[in-house]
C-alpha atoms as a PDB file:
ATOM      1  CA  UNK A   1      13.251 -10.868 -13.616  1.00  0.00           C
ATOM      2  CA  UNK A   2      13.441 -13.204 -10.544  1.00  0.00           C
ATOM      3  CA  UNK A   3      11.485 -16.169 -10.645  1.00  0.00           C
ATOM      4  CA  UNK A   4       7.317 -16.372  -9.805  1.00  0.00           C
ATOM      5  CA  UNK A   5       8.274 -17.766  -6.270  1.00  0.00           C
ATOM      6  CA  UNK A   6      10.718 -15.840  -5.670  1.00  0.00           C
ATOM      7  CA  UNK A   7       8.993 -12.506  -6.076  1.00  0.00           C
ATOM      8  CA  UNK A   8       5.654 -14.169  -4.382  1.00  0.00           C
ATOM      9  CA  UNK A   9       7.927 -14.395  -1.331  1.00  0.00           C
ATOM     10  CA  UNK A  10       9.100 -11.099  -1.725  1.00  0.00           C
ATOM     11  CA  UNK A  11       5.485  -9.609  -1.758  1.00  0.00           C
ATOM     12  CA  UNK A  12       4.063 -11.684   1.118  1.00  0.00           C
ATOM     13  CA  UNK A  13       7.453 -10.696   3.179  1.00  0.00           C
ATOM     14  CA  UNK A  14       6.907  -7.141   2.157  1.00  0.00           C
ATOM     15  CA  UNK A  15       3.123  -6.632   2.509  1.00  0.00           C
ATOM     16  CA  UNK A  16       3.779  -8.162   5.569  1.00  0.00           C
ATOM     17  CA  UNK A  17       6.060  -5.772   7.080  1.00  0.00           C
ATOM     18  CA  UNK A  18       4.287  -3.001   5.753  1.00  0.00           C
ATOM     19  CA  UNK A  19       1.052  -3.868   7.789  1.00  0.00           C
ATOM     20  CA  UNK A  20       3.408  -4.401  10.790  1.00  0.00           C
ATOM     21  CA  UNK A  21       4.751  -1.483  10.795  1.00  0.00           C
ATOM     22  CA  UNK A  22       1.869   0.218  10.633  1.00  0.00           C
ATOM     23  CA  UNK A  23       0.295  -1.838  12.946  1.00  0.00           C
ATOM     24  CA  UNK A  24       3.115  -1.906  15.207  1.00  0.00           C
ATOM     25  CA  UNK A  25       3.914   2.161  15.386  1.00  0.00           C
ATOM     26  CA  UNK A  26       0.204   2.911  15.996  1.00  0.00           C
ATOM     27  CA  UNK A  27       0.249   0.821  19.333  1.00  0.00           C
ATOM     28  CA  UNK A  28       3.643   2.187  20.213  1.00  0.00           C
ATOM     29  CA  UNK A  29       2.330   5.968  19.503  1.00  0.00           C
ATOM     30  CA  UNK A  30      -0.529   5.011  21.221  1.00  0.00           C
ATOM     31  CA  UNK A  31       0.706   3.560  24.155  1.00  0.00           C
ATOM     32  CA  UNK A  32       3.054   6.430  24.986  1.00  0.00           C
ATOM     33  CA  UNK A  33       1.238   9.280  24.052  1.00  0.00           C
ATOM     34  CA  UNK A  34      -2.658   8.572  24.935  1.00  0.00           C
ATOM     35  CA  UNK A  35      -5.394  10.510  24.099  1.00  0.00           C
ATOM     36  CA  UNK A  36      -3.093  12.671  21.932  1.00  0.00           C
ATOM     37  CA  UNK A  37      -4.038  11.602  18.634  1.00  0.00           C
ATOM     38  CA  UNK A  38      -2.416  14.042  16.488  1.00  0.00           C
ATOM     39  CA  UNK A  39       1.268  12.704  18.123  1.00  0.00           C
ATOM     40  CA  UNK A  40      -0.117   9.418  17.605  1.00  0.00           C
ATOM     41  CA  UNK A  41      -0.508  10.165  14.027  1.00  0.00           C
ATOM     42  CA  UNK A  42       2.800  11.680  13.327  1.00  0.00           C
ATOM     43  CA  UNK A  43       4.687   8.979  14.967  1.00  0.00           C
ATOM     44  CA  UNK A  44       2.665   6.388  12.625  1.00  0.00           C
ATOM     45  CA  UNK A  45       3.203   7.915   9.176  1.00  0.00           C
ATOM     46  CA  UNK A  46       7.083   8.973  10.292  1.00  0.00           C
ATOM     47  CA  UNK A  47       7.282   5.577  10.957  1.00  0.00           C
ATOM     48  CA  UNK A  48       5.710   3.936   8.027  1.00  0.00           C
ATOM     49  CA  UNK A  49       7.701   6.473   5.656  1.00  0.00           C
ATOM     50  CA  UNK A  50      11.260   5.282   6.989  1.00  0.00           C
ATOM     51  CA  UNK A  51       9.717   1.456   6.775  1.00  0.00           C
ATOM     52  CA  UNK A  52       8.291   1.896   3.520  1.00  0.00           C
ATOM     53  CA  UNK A  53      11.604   3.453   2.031  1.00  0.00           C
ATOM     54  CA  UNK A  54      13.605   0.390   3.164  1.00  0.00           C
ATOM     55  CA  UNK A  55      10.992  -1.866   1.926  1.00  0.00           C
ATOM     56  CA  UNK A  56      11.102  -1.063  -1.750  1.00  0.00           C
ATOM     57  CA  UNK A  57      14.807  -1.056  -1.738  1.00  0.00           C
ATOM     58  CA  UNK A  58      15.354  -3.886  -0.159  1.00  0.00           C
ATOM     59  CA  UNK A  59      12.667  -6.208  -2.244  1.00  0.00           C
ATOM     60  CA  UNK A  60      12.248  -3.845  -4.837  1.00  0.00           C
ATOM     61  CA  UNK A  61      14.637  -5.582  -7.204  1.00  0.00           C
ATOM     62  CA  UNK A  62      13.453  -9.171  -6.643  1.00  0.00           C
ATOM     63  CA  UNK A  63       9.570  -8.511  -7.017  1.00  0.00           C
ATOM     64  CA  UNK A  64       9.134  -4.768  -7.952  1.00  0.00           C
ATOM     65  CA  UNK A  65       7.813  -4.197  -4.603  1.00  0.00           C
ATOM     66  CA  UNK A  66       4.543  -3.509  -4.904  1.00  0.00           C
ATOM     67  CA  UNK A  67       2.824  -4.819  -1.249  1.00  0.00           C
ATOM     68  CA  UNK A  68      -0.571  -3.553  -3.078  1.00  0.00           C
ATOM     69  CA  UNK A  69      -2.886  -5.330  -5.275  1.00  0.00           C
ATOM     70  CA  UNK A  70      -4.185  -1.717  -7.454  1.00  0.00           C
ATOM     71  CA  UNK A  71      -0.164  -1.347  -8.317  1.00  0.00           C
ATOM     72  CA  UNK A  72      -0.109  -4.825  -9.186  1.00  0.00           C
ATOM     73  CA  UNK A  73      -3.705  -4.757 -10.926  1.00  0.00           C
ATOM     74  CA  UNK A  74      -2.196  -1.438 -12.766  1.00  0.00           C
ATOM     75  CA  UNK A  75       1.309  -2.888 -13.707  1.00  0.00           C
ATOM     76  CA  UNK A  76      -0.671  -6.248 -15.477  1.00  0.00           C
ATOM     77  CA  UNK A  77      -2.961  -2.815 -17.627  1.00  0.00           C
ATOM     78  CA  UNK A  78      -0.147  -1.401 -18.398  1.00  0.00           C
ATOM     79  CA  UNK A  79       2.028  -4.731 -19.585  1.00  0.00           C
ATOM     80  CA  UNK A  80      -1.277  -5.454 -21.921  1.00  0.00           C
ATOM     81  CA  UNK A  81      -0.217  -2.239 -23.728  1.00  0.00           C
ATOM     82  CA  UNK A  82       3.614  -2.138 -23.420  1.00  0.00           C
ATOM     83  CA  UNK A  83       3.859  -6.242 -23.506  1.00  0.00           C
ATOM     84  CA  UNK A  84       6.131  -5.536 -20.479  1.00  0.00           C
ATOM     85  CA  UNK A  85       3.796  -6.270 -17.208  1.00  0.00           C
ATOM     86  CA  UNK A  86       2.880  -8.734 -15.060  1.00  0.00           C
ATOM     87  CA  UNK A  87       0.293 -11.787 -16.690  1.00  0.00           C
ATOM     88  CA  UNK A  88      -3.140 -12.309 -15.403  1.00  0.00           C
ATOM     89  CA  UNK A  89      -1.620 -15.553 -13.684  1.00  0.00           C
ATOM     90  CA  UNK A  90       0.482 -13.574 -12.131  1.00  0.00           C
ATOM     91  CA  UNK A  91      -1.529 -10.555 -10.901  1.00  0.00           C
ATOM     92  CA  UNK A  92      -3.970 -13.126  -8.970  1.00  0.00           C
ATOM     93  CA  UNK A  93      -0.816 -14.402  -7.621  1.00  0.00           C
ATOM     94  CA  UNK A  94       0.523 -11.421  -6.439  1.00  0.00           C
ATOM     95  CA  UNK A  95      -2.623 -10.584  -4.704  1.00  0.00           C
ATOM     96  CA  UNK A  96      -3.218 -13.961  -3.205  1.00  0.00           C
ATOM     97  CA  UNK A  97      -0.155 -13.280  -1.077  1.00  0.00           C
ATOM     98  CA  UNK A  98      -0.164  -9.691  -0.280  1.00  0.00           C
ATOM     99  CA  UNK A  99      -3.624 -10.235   1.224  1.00  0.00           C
ATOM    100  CA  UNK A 100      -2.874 -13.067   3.860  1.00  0.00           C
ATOM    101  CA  UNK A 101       0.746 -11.282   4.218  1.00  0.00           C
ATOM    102  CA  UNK A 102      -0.881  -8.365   5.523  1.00  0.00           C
ATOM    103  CA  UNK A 103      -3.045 -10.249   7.902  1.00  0.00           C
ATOM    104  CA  UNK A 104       0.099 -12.277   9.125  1.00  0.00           C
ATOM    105  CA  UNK A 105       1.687  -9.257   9.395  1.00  0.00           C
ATOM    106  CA  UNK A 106      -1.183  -7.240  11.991  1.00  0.00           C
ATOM    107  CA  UNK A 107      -0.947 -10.277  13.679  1.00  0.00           C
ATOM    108  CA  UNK A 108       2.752 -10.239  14.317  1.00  0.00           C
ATOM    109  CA  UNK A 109       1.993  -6.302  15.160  1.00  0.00           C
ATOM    110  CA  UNK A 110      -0.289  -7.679  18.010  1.00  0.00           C
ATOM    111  CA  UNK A 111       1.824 -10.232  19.317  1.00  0.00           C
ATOM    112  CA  UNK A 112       4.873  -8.602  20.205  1.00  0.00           C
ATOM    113  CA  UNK A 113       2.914  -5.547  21.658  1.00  0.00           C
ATOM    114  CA  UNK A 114       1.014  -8.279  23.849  1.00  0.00           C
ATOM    115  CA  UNK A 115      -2.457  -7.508  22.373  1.00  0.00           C
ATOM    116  CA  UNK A 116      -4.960  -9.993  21.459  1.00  0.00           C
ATOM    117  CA  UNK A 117      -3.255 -11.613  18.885  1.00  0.00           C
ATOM    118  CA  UNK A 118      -6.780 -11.854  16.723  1.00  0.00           C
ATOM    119  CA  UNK A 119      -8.440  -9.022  17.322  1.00  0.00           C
ATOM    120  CA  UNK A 120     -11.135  -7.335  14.887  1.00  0.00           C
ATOM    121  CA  UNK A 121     -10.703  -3.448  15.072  1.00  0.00           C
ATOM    122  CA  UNK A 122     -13.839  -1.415  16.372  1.00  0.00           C
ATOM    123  CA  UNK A 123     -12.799   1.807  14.542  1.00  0.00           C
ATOM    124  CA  UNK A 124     -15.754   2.750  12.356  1.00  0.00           C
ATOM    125  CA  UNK A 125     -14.283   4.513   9.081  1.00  0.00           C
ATOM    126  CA  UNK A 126     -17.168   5.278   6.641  1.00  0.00           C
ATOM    127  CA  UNK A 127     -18.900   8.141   4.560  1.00  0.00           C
ATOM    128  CA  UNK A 128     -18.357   9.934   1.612  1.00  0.00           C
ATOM    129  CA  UNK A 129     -15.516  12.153   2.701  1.00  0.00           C
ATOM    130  CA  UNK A 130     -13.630   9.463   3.957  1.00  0.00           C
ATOM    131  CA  UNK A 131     -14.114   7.224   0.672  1.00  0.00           C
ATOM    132  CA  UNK A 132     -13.238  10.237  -1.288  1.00  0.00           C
ATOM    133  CA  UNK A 133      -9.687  10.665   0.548  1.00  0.00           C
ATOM    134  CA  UNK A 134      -8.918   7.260  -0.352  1.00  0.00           C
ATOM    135  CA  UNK A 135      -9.769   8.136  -4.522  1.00  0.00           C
ATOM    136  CA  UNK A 136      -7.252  10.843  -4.197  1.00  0.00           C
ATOM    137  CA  UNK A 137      -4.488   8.993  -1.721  1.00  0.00           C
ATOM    138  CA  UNK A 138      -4.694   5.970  -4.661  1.00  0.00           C
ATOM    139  CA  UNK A 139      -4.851   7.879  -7.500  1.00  0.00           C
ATOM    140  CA  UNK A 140      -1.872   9.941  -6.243  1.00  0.00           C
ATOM    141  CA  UNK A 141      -0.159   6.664  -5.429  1.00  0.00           C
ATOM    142  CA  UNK A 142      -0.625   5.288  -8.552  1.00  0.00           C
ATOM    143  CA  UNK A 143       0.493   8.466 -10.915  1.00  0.00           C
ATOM    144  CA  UNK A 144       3.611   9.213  -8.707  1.00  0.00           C
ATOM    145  CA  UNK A 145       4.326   5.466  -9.137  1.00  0.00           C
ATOM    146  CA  UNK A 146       4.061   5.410 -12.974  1.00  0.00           C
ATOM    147  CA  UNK A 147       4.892   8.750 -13.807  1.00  0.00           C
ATOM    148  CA  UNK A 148       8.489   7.572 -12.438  1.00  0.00           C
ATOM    149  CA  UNK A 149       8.260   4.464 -14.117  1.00  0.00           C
ATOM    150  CA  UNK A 150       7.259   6.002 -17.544  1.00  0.00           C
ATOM    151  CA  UNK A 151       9.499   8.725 -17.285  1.00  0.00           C
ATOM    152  CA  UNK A 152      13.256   6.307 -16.292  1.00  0.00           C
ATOM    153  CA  UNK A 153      13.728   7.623 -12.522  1.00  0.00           C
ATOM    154  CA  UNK A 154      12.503   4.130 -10.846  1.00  0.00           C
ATOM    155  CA  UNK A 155      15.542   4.732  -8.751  1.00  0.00           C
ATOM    156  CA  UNK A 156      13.847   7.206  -6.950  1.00  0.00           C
ATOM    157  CA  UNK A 157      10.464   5.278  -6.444  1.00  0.00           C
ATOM    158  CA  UNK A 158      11.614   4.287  -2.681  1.00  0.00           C
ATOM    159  CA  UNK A 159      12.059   7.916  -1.739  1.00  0.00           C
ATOM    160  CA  UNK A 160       9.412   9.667  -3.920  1.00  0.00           C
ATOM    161  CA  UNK A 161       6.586   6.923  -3.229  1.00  0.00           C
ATOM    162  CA  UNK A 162       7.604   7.346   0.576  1.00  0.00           C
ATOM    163  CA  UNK A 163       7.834  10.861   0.813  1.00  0.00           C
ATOM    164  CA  UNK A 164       4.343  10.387  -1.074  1.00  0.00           C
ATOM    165  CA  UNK A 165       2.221   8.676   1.631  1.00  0.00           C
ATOM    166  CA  UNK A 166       3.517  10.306   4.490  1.00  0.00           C
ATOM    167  CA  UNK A 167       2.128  13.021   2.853  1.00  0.00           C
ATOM    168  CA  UNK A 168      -0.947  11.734   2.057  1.00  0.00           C
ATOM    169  CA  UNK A 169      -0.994  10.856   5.748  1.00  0.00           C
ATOM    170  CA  UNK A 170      -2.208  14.344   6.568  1.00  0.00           C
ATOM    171  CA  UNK A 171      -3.623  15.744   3.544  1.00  0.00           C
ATOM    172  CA  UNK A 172      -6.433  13.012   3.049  1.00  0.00           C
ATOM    173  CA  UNK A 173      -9.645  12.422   5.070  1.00  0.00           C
ATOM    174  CA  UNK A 174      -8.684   9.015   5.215  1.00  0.00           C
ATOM    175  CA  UNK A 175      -4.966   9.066   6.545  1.00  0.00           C
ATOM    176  CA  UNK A 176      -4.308   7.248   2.771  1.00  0.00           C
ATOM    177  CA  UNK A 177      -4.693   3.711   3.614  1.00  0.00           C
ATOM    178  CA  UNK A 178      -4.904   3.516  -0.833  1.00  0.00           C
ATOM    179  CA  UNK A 179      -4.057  -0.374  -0.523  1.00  0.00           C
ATOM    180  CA  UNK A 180      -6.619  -3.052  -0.241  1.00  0.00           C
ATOM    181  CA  UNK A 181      -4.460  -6.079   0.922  1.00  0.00           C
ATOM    182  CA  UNK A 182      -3.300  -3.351   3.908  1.00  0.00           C
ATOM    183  CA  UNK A 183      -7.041  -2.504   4.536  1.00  0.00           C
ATOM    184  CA  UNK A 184      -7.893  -5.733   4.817  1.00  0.00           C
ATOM    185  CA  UNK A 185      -5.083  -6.494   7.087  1.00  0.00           C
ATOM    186  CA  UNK A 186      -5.256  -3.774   9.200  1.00  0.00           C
ATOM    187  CA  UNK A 187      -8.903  -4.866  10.232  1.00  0.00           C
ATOM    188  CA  UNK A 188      -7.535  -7.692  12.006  1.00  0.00           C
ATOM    189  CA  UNK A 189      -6.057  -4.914  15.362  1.00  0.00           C
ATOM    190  CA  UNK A 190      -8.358  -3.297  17.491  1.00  0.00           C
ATOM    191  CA  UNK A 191      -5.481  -0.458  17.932  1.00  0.00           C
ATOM    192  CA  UNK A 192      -4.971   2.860  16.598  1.00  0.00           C
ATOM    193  CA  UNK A 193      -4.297   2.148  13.290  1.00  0.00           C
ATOM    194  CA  UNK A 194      -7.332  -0.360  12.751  1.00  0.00           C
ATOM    195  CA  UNK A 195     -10.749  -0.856  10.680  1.00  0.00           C
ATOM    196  CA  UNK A 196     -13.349  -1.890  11.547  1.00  0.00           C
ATOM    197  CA  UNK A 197     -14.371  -5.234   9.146  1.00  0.00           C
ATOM    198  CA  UNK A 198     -17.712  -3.144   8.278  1.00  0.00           C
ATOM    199  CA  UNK A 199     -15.706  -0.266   6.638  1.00  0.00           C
ATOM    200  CA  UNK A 200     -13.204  -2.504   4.588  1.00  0.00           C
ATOM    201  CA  UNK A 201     -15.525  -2.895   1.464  1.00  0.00           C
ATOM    202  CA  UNK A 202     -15.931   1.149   1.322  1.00  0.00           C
ATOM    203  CA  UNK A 203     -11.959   1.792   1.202  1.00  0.00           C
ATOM    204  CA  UNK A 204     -11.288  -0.785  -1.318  1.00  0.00           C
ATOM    205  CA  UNK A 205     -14.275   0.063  -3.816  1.00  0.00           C
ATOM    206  CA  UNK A 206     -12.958   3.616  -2.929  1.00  0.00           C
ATOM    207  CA  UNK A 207      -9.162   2.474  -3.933  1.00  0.00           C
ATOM    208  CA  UNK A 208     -10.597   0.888  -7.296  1.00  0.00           C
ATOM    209  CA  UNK A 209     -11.574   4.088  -8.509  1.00  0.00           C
ATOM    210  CA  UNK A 210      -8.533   5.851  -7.374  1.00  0.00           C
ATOM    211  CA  UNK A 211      -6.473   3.333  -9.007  1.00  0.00           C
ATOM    212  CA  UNK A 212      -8.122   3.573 -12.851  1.00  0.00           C
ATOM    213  CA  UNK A 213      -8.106   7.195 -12.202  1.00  0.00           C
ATOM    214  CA  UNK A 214      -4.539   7.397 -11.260  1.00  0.00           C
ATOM    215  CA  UNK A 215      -3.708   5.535 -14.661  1.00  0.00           C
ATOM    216  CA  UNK A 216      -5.846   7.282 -16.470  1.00  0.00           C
ATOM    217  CA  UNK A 217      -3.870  10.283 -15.537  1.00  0.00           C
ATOM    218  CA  UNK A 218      -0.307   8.486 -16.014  1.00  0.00           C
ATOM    219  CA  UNK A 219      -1.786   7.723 -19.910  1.00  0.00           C
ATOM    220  CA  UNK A 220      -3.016  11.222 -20.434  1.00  0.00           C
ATOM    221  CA  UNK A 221       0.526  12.620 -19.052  1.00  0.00           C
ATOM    222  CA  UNK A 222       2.621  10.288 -20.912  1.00  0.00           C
ATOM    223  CA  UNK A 223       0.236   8.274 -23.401  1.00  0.00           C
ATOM    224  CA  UNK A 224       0.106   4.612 -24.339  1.00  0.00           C
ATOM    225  CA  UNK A 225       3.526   3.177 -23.149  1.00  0.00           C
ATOM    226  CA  UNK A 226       5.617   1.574 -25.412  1.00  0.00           C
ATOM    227  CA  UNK A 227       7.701  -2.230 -25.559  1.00  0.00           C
ATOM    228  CA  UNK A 228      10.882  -0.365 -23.813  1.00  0.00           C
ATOM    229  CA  UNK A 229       8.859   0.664 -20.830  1.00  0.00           C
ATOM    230  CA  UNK A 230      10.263  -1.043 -17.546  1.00  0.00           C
ATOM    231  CA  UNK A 231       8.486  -2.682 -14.928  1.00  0.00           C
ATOM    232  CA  UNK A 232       7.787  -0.807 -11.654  1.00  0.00           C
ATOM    233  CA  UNK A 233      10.041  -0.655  -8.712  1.00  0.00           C
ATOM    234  CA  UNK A 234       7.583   0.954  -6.240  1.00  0.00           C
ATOM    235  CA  UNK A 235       5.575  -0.317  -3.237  1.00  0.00           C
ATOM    236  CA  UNK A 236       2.324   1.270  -1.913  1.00  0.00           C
ATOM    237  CA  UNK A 237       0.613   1.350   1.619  1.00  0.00           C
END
């Protein structure tokens, strides 16, 4: 395992490419195809499938890539069992540099397409059906992530957990945001892919749920993992 500052670099790099890719295809798909938003959608999750995918295995083997604070949060629950995880010291870690890495990372989005470089979005995204696409998009993240962890194919984690969220993309209410440091970050552009600041607390109460349920399911598939489980190679929007 690399060392703590090592990997805390890799996750703030990470998260923060993630966002900016996000970030950064939205205003592109929105710039050159207004008003059509289902091109504008396809053009962000193709592009933040390809970006996540190179991600993970790039900074996958220094930090696990996980850009997400519930596969962080679940990796420390499962290391509690297995004694192979990451500690409480370093969970609050982890998350204290995905978050601003995701904000750093909307901001660099902004920037080099000339928008206000601090911007807070304007796009309203609340109610139940939306908060219930982001219980499924997590809770899918989450069991695809440690189903291939628990069962030895972490080599296909970039692909799978990819293939995953571009999916989710279109089959959730939400467009599967299922990442709170993201959430957060994204509510810093007032572009296509945005939140509004108002609907941030929704999506990542909604993304707490998703994640227990997700490992609830992983320990009902697989049960209580064991000392020779390995740690996750993985990543999550």
């Amino acid at each position: 395992m690399s060392p703590l500052p090592r990997r805390l670099l890799a996750e703030f790099l990470g998260t923060g490419l993630l966002v900016a890719v996000v970030v950064g295809s939205g205003i592109m798909a929105q710039d050159l195809a207004p008003g059509q938003v289902g091109l504008q959608l396809l053009a962000n999750s193709t592009a933040t499938v390809f970006g996540l995918a190179v991600l993970i295995l790039t900074l996958g083997p220094v930090s696990g890539a996980h850009f997400n604070p519930v596969v962080s949060a679940a990796d420390w629950w499962q290391g509690r069992q297995s004694g192979n995880g990451l500690s409480a010291r370093e969970l609050g870690c982890y998350v204290l540099v995905q978050v601003p890495g995701a904000i750093g990372g909307s901001l660099l989005a902004n920037a080099m397409f000339a928008k206000p470089v601090l911007a807070w979005s304007a796009t309203v995204r609340s109610g139940t059906a939306l908060w219930l696409g982001e219980v499924v998009a997590t809770a899918g993240l989450i069991l695809v992530i440690f189903a291939l962890t628990r069962s030895g194919r972490t080599a296909a984690a970039p692909m799978a957990v990819a293939a995953y969220i571009g999916a989710a993309y279109w089959f959730t209410s939400s467009t599967s945001f299922a990442n709170p440091a993201v959430t957060i970050g994204r509510a810093f552009s007032d572009t296509f892919a945005g939140i509004a600041p108002a609907s941030v607390t929704g999506f990542v109460l909604a993304q707490m749920v998703g994640g227990v349920i997700g490992f609830l399911l992983v320990q009902g598939l697989f049960g209580r993992p064991g000392g020779e489980v390995p740690e996750p190679v993985t990543g999550g929007r």
